[in-house]
Protein backbone atom coordinates (compact mmCIF):
# COMPACT_ATOMS: atom_id res chain seq x y z
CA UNK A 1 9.13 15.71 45.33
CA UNK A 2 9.70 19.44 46.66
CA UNK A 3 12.26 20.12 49.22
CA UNK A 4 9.28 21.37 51.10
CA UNK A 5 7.51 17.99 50.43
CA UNK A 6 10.63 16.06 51.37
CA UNK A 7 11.17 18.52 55.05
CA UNK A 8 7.62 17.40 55.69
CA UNK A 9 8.36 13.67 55.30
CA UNK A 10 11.17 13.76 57.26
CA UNK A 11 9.63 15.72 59.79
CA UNK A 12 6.51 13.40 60.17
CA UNK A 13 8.96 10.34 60.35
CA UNK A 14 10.19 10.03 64.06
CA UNK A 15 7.44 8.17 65.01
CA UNK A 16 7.51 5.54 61.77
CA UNK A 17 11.37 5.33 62.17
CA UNK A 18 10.57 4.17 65.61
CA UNK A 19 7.99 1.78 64.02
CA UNK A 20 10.52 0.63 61.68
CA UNK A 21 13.02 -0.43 63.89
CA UNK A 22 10.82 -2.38 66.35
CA UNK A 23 9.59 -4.23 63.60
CA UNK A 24 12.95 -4.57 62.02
CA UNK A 25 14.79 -5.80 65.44
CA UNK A 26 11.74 -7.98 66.05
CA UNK A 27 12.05 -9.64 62.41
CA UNK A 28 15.65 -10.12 63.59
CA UNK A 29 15.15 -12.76 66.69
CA UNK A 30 13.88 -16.40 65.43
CA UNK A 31 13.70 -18.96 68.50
CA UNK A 32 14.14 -22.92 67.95
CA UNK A 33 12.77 -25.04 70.76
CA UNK A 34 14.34 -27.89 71.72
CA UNK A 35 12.14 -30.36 73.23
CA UNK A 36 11.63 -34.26 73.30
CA UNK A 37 14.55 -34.57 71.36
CA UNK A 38 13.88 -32.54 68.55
CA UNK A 39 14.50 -29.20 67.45
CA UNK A 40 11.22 -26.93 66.64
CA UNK A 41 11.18 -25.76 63.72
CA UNK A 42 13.90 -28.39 62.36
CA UNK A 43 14.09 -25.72 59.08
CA UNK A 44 14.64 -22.48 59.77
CA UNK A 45 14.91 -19.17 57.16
CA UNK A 46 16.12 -16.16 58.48
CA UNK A 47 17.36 -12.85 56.54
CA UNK A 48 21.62 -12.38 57.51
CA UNK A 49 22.00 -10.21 60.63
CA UNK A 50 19.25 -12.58 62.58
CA UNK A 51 20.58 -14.02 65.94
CA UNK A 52 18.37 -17.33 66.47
CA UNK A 53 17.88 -18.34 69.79
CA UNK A 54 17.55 -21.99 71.10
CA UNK A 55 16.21 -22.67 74.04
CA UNK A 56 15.73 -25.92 75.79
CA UNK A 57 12.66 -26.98 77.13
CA UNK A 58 13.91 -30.56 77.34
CA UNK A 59 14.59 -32.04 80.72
CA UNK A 60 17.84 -33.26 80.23
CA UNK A 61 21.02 -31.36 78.44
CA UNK A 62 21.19 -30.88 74.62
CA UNK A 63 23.74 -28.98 73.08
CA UNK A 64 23.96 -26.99 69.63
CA UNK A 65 26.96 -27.60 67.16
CA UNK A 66 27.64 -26.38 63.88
CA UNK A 67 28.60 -29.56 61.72
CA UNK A 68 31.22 -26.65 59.94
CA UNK A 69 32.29 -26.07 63.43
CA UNK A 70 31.36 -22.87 62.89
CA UNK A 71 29.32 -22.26 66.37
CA UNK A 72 29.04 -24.59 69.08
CA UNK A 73 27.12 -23.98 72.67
CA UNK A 74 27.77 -25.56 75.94
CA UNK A 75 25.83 -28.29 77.38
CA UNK A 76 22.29 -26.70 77.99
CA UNK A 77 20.34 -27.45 80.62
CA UNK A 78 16.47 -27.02 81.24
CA UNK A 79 15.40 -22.97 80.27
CA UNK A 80 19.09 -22.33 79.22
CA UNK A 81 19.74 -20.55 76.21
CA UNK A 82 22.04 -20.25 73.36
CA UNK A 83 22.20 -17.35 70.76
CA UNK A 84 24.35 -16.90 67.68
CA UNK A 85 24.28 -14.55 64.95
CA UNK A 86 24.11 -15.15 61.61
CA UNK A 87 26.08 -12.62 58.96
CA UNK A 88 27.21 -14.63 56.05
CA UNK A 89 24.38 -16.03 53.36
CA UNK A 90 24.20 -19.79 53.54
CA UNK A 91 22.84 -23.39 54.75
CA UNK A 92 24.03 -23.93 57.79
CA UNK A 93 23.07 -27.80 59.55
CA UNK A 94 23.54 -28.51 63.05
CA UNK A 95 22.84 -30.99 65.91
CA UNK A 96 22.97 -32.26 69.08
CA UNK A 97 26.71 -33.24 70.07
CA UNK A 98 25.19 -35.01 72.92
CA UNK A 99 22.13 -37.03 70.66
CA UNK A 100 23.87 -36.80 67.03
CA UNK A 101 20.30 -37.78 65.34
CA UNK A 102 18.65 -34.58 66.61
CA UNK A 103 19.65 -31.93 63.19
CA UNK A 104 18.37 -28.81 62.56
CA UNK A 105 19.11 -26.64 59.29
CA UNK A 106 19.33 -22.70 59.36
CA UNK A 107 19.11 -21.01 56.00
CA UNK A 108 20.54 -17.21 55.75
CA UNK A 109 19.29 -15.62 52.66
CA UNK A 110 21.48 -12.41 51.67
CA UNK A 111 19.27 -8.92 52.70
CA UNK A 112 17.95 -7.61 49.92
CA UNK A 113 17.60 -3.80 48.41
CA UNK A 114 20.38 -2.49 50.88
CA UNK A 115 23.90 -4.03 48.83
CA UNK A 116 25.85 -1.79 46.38
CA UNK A 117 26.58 -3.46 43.33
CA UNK A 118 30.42 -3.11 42.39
């Protein structure tokens, strides 16, 4: 491509940068409902970087816990929420410290086409 060609690309962009990152920040949010003791979706996939979101629609307290310990929220009532991020690549499984047989399983897949190899 020219450096003319490439000025004009990057002058047009703005507006699909814009596009891009709406889209980007949306694809990195994914909400789990809890309700009637279970957490919907029970199997999640996300890309690293995504914060997931439970919220609890229940109407009595559940609570979210890591079973690596490595996140843990307080006792949520009805419409509260609880947020973590999720950096590192991995399965992560997690229930309700308050109703051990309600489980849920995140899966962080590494982000592709932006890593360096060394």
């Amino acid at each position: 491509m020219t450096r003319t060609g490439i000025r004009g690309l990057l002058a047009a962009t703005p507006a699909a940068v814009a596009i891009l990152a709406a889209v980007s920040a949306g694809a990195a949010e994914r909400e789990v409902k809890i309700d009637n003791f279970t957490f919907t979706p029970e199997r999640v996939t996300v890309r690293a970087g995504t914060t997931v979101t439970w919220i609890n629609e229940d109407d009595i307290p559940h609570t979210i816990a890591s079973s690596a310990k490595i996140f843990k929220s307080k006792a949520l009532d009805t419409d509260d929420k609880y947020a973590f991020t999720f950096t590192t690549p991995g399965v992560y499984q997690y229930f309700c410290s308050l109703h051990p047989h309600m489980t849920g399983t995140i899966v962080v897949e590494a982000v592709t086409g932006s890593s360096v190899a060394q």
